[in-house]
Protein backbone atom coordinates (compact mmCIF):
# COMPACT_ATOMS: atom_id res chain seq x y z
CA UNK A 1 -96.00 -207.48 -0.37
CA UNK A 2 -98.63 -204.69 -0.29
CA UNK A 3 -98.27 -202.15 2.52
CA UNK A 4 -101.28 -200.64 4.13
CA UNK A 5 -99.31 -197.29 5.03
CA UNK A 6 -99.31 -196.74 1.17
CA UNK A 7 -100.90 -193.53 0.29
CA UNK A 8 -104.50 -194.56 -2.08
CA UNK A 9 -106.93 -192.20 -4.27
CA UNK A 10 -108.99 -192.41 -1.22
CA UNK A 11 -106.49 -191.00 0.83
CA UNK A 12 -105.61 -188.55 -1.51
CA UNK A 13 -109.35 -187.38 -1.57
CA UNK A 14 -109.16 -186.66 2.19
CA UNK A 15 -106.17 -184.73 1.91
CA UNK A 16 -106.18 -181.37 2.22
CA UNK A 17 -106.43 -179.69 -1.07
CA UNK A 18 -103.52 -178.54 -2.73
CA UNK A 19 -103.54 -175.85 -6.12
CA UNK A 20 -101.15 -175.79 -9.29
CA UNK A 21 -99.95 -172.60 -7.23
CA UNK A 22 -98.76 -174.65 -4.12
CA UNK A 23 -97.16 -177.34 -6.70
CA UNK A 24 -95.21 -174.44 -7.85
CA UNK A 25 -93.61 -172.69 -5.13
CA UNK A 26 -92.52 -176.08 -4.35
CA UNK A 27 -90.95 -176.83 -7.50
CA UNK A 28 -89.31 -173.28 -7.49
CA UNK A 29 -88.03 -174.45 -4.33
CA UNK A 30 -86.71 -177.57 -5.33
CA UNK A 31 -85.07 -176.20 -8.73
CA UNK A 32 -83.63 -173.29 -6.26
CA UNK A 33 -82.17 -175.71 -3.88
CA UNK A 34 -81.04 -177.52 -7.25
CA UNK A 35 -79.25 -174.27 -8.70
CA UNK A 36 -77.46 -174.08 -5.10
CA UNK A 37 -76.00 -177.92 -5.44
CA UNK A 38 -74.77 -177.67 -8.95
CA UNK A 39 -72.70 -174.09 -8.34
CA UNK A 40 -71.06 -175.80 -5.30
CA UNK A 41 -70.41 -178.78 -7.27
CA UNK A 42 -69.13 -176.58 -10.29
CA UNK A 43 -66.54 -175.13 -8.04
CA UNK A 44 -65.97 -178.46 -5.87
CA UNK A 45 -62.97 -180.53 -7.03
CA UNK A 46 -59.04 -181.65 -6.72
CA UNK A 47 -58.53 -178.18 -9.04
CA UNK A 48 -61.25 -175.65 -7.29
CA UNK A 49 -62.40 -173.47 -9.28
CA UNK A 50 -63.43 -169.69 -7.91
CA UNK A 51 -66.67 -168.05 -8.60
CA UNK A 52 -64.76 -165.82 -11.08
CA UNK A 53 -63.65 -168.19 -13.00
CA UNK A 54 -66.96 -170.01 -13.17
CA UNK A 55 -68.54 -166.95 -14.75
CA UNK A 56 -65.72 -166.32 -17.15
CA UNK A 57 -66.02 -170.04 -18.31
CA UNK A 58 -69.74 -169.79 -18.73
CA UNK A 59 -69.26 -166.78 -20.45
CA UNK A 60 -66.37 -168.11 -22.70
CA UNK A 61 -68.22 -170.71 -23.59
CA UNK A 62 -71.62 -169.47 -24.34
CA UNK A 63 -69.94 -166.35 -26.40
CA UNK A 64 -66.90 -168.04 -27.27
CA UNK A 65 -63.31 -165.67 -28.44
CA UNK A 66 -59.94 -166.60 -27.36
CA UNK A 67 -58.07 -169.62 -26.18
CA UNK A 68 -60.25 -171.23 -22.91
CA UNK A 69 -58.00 -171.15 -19.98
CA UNK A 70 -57.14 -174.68 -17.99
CA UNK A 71 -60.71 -173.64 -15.76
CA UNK A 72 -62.52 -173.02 -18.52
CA UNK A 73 -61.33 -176.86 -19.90
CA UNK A 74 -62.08 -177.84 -16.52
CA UNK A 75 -65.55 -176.27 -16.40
CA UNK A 76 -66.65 -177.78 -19.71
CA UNK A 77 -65.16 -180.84 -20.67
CA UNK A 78 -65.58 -182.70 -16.72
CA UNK A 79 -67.46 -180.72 -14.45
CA UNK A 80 -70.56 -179.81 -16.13
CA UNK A 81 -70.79 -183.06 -18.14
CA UNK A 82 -70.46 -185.06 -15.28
CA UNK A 83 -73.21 -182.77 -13.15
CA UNK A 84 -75.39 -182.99 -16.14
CA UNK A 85 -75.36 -186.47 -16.32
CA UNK A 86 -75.47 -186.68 -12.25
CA UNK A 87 -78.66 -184.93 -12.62
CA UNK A 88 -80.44 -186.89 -15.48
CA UNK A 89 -79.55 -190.67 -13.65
CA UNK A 90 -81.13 -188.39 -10.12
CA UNK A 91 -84.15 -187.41 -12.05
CA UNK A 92 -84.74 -190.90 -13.87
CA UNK A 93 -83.88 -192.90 -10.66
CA UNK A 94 -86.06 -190.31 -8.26
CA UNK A 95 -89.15 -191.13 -10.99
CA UNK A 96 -88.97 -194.43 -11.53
CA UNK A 97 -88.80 -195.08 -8.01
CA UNK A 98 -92.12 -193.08 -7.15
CA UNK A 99 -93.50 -195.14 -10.44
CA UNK A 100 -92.64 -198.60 -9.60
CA UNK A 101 -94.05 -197.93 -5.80
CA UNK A 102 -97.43 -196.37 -6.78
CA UNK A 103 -97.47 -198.83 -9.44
CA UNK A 104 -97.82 -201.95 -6.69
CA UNK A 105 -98.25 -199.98 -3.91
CA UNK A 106 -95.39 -200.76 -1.70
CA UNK A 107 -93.53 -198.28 -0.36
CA UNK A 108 -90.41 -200.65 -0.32
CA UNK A 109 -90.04 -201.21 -4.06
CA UNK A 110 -87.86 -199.31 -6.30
CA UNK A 111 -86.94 -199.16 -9.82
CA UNK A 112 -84.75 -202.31 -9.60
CA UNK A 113 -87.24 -204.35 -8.37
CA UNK A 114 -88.37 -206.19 -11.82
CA UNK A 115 -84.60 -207.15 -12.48
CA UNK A 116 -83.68 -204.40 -14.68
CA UNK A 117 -80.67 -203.53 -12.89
CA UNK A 118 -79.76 -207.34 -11.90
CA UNK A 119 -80.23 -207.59 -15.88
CA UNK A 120 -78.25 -204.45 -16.98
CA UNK A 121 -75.41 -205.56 -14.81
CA UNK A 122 -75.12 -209.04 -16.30
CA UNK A 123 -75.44 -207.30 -19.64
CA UNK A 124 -72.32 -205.02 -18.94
CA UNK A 125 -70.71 -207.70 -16.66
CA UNK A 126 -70.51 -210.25 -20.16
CA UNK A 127 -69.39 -207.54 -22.21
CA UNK A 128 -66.43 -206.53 -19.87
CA UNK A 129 -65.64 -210.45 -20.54
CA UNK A 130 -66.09 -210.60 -24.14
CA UNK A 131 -63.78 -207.60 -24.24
CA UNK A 132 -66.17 -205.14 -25.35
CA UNK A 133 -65.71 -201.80 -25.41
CA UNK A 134 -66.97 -198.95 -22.87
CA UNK A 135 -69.67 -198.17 -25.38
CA UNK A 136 -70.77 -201.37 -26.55
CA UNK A 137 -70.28 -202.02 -22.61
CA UNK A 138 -73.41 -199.46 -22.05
CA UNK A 139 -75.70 -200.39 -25.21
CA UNK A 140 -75.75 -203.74 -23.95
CA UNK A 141 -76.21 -203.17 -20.37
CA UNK A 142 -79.20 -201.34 -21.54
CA UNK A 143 -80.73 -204.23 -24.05
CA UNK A 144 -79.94 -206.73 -21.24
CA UNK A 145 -82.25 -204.80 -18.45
CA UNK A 146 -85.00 -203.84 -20.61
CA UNK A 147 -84.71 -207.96 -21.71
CA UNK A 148 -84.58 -209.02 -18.07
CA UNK A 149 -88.33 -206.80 -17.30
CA UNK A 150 -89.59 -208.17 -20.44
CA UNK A 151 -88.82 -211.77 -19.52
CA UNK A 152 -90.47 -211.09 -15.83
CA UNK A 153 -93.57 -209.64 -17.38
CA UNK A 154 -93.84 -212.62 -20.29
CA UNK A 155 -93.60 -214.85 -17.09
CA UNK A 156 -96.20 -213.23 -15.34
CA UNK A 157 -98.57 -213.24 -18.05
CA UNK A 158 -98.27 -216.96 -17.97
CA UNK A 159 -99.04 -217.42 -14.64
CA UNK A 160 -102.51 -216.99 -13.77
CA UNK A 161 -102.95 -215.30 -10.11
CA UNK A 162 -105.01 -212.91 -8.30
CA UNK A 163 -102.73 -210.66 -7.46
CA UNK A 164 -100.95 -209.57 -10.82
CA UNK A 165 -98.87 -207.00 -9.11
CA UNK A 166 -97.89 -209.38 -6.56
CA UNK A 167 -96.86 -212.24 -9.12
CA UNK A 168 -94.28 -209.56 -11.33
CA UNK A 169 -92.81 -208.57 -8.06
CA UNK A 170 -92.41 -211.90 -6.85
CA UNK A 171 -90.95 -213.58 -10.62
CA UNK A 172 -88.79 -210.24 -10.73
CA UNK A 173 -86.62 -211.29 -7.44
CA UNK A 174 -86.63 -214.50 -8.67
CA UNK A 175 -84.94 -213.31 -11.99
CA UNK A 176 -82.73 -210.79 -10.36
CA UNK A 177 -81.24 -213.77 -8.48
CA UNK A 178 -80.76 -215.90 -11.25
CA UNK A 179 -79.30 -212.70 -13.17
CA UNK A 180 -76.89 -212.44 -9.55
CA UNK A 181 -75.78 -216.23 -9.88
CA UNK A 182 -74.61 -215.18 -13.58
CA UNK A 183 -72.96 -212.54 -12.41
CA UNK A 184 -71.35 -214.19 -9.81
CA UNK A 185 -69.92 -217.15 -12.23
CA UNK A 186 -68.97 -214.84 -14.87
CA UNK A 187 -66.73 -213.70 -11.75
CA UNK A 188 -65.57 -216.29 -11.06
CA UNK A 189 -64.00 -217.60 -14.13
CA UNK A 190 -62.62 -213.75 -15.73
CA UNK A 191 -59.49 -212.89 -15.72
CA UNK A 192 -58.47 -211.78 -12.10
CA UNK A 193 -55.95 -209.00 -13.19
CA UNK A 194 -57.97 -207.29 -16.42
CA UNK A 195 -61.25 -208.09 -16.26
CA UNK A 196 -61.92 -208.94 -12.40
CA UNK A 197 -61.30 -205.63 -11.50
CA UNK A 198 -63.06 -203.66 -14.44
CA UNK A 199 -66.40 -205.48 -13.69
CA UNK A 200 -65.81 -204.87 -9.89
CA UNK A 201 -65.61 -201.03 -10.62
CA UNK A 202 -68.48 -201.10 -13.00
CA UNK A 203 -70.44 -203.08 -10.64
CA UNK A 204 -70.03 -200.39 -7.93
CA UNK A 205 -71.17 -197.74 -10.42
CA UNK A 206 -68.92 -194.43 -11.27
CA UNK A 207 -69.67 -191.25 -13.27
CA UNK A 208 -65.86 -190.37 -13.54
CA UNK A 209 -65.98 -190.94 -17.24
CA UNK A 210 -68.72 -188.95 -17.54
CA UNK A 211 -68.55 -186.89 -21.39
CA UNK A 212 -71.18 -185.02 -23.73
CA UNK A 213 -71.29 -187.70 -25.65
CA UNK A 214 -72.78 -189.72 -23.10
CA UNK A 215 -75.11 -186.97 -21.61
CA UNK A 216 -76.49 -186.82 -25.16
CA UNK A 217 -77.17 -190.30 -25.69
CA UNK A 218 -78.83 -191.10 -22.47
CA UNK A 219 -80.86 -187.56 -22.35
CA UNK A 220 -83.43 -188.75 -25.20
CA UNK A 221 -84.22 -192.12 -23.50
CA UNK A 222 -84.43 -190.65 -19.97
CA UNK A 223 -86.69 -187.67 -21.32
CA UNK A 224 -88.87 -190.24 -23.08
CA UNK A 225 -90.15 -192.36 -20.55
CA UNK A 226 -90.30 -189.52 -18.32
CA UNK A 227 -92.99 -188.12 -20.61
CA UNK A 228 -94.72 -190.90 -20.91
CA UNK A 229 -95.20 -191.10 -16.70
CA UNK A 230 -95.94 -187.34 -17.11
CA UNK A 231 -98.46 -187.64 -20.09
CA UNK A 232 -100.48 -190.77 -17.72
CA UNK A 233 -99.63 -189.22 -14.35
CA UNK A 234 -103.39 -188.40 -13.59
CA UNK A 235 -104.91 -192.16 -14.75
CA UNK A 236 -101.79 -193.87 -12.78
CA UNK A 237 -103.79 -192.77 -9.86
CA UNK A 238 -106.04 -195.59 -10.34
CA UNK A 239 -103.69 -198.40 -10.50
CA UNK A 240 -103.89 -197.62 -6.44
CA UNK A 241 -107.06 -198.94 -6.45
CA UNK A 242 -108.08 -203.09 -7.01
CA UNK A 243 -108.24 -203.90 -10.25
CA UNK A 244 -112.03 -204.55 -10.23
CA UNK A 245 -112.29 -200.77 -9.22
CA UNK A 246 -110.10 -199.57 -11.48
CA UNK A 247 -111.57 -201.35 -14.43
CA UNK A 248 -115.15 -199.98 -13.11
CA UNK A 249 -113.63 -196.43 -13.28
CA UNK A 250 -112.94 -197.00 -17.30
CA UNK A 251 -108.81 -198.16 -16.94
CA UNK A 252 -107.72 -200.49 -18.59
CA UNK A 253 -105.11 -201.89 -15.85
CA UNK A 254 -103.04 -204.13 -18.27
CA UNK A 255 -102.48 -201.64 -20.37
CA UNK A 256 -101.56 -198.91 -18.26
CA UNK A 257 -99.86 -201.26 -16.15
CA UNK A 258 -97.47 -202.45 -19.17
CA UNK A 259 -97.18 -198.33 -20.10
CA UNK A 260 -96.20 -197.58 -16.68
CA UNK A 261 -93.65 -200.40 -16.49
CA UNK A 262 -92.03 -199.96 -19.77
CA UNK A 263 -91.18 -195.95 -19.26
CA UNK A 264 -89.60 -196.12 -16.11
CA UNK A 265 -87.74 -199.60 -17.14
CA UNK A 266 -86.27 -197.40 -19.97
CA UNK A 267 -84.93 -194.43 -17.98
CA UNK A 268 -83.74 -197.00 -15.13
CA UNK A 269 -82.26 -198.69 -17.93
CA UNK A 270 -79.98 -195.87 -19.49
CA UNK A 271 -79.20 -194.72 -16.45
CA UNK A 272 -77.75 -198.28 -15.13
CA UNK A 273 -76.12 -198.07 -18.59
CA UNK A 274 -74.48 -195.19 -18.09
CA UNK A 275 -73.10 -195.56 -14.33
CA UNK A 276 -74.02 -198.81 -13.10
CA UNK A 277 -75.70 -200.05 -10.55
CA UNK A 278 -76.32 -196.48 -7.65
CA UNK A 279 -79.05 -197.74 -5.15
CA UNK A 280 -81.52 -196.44 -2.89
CA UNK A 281 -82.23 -193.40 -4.53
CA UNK A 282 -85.12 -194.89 -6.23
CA UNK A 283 -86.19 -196.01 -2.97
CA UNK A 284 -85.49 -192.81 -0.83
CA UNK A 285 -86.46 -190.32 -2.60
CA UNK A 286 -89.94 -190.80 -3.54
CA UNK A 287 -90.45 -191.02 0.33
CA UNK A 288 -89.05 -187.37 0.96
CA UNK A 289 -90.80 -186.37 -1.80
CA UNK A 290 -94.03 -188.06 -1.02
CA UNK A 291 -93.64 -186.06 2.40
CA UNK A 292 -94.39 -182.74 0.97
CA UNK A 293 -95.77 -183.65 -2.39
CA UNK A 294 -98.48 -185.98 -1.23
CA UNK A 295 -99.71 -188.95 -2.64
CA UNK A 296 -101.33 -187.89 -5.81
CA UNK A 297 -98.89 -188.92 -8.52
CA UNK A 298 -99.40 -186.07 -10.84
CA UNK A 299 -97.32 -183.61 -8.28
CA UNK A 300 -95.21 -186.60 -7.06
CA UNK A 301 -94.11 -187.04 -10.16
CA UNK A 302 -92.13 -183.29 -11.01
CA UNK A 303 -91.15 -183.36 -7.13
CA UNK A 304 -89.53 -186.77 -7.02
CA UNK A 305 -87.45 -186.36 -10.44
CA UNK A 306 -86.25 -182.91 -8.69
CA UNK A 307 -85.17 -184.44 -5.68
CA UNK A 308 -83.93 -187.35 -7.23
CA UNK A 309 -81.74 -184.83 -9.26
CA UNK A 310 -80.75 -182.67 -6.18
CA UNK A 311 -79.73 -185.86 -4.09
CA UNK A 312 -77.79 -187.61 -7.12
CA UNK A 313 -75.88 -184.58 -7.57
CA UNK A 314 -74.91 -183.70 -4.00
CA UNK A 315 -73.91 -187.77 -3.21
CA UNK A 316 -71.94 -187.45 -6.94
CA UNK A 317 -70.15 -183.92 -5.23
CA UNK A 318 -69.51 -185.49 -2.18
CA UNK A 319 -67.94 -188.87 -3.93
CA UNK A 320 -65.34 -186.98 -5.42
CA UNK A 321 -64.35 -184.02 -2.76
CA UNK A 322 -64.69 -186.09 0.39
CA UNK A 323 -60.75 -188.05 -0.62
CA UNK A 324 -58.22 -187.71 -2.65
CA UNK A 325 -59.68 -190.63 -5.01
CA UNK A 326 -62.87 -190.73 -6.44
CA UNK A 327 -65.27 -192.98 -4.43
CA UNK A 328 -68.16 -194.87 -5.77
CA UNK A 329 -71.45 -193.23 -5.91
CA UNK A 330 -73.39 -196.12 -4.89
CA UNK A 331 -71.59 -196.60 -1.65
CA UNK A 332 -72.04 -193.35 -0.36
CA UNK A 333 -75.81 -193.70 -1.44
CA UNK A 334 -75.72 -196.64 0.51
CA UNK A 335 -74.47 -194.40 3.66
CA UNK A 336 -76.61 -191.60 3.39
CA UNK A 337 -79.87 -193.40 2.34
CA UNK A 338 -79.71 -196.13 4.66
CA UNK A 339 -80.00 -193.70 8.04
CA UNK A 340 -81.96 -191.29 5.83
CA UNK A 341 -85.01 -194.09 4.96
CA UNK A 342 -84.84 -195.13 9.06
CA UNK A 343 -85.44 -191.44 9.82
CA UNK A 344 -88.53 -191.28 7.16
CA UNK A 345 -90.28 -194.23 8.40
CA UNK A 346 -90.16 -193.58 11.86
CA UNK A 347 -91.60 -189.55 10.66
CA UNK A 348 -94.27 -192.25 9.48
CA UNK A 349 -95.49 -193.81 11.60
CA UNK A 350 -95.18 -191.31 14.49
């Protein structure tokens, strides 16, 4: 499963050298390019709305006075909601992805790979059959992923192996499977006319109901396991390295390795919770960002969750502009990323 065209500390080392100053004219591009996307997406829609009356609505709403106008409504209760939480499922996705695959060095692995979205869609996928509501719907599409990665990493403590990274990816496509049978069964046996076609819809993922509400309870969990990649950006370095060298450099790899795991299973998980399952973003995006970021992990990091926020936001623009109905966001992922990933690996190994 490892992949010798993964970037290492060694390889970082013979890199060219690159300053906090370089890091941020490259985020200032990135959160330019980011300001661009969201302004088209503001005024993108079935009811466009013109740059006027995006700057009255911002206004209106910032200094509030009398009665908001139908663009103002527009503006505040489903466009910037649903950009805002667009942008927070980009930015979790984009880091998770560059975490998992610097985490066991494999270009090819992204934040679903330890079953947390296999989990968080049986989670949601029961639920829908019990009857549940859309909220209880979320909470326990969240509990089920982050129970799915703990199960794989309770089974991989049991096994004893060489190659520890090897053995969680290895137990988490097993469980992902097992978590797709499930799936498949609960299928099978719901109701064909109700509750076939809800857990089809959630299944293909959707930020159509997107509210404040839900931007402010999946904000906290997204912002917290980013900061905990943030806060051990600089030691996840090592966890490049063997174990044996890693452990001679002062880590200690279970630790970190659990640390690592844990925060960007959390944001993965609320943002599976919040839109099902939208893949290859975890998987593209750390490549285009690991293109002009490098391989060190403390400036992949900030690039990757801008990117990932940037690319979230334009597929989320272009699922609901391109037709008359809104589309799901994980298809068109599917269509961009798919030619997109070809083009980066053959940039790679050209």
């Amino acid at each position: 499963m490892k992949s010798s065209s993964f970037p290492t500390p060694a390889a970082t080392a013979d890199a060219p050298s690159r300053d906090a100053r370089s890091l941020a004219a490259l985020v200032g591009f990135g959160f330019a390019l980011f300001v661009v996307v969201a302004l088209v997406a503001i005024a993108s829609g079935q009811y466009p709305l013109t740059p006027a009356q995006v700057a009255r609505g911002l206004w209106h709403g910032v200094a509030g006075g009398g009665a908001p106008a139908l663009a103002d409504e527009v503006l505040w209760q489903i466009r910037l909601p649903r950009i805002a939480l667009a942008s927070l499922v980009g930015v979790a996705l984009g880091a998770a992805g560059a975490a998992f695959q610097h985490l066991f060095r494999n270009p090819l692995v992204a934040p679903d790979t330890l079953g947390v979205s296999s989990g968080a869609a049986l989670g949601a996928v029961l639920a829908i059959f019990a009857g549940a509501g859309a909220f209880t719907t979320g909470v326990t599409a969240f509990a089920a992923g982050i129970a799915a990665v703990l199960l794989v990493t309770l089974l991989a403590a049991r096994i004893r192996a060489h190659d520890r990274t090897l053995t969680l990816v290895l137990i988490g496509v097993v469980v992902a499977s097992l978590c797709g049978a499930a799936i498949s069964l609960v299928k099978f046996v719901a109701d064909p006319y109700n509750q076939l076609p809800a857990i089809t819809f959630w299944l293909m993922g959707s930020l159509a109901a997107a509210s404040w509400p839900q931007v402010a309870s999946v904000a906290p969990v997204i912002v917290v396991g980013l900061a905990v990649l943030a806060a051990l950006s600089w030691r996840v370095n090592l966890l490049a390295l063997p174990e044996d060298e890693a452990r001679a450099l002062g880590a200690n790899v279970a630790r970190l390795r659990a640390t690592v795991i844990g925060a960007a299973t959390l944001a993965t998980a609320a943002s599976v919770a919040v839109c099902g399952i939208v893949g290859w973003v975890g998987l593209v995006v750390p490549h285009m960002a690991r293109l002009v970021a490098g391989p060190d992990f403390s400036r992949l990091l900030p690039v990757a969750a801008l990117f990932g926020a940037i690319f979230m936001l334009a597929i989320d623009t272009l699922a609901r502009t391109v037709t008359p109905i809104d589309l799901p966001p994980g298809v068109l992922t599917a269509f961009v990323g798919t030619p997109l990933f070809l083009v980066l690996l053959a940039r790679r190994s050209t």
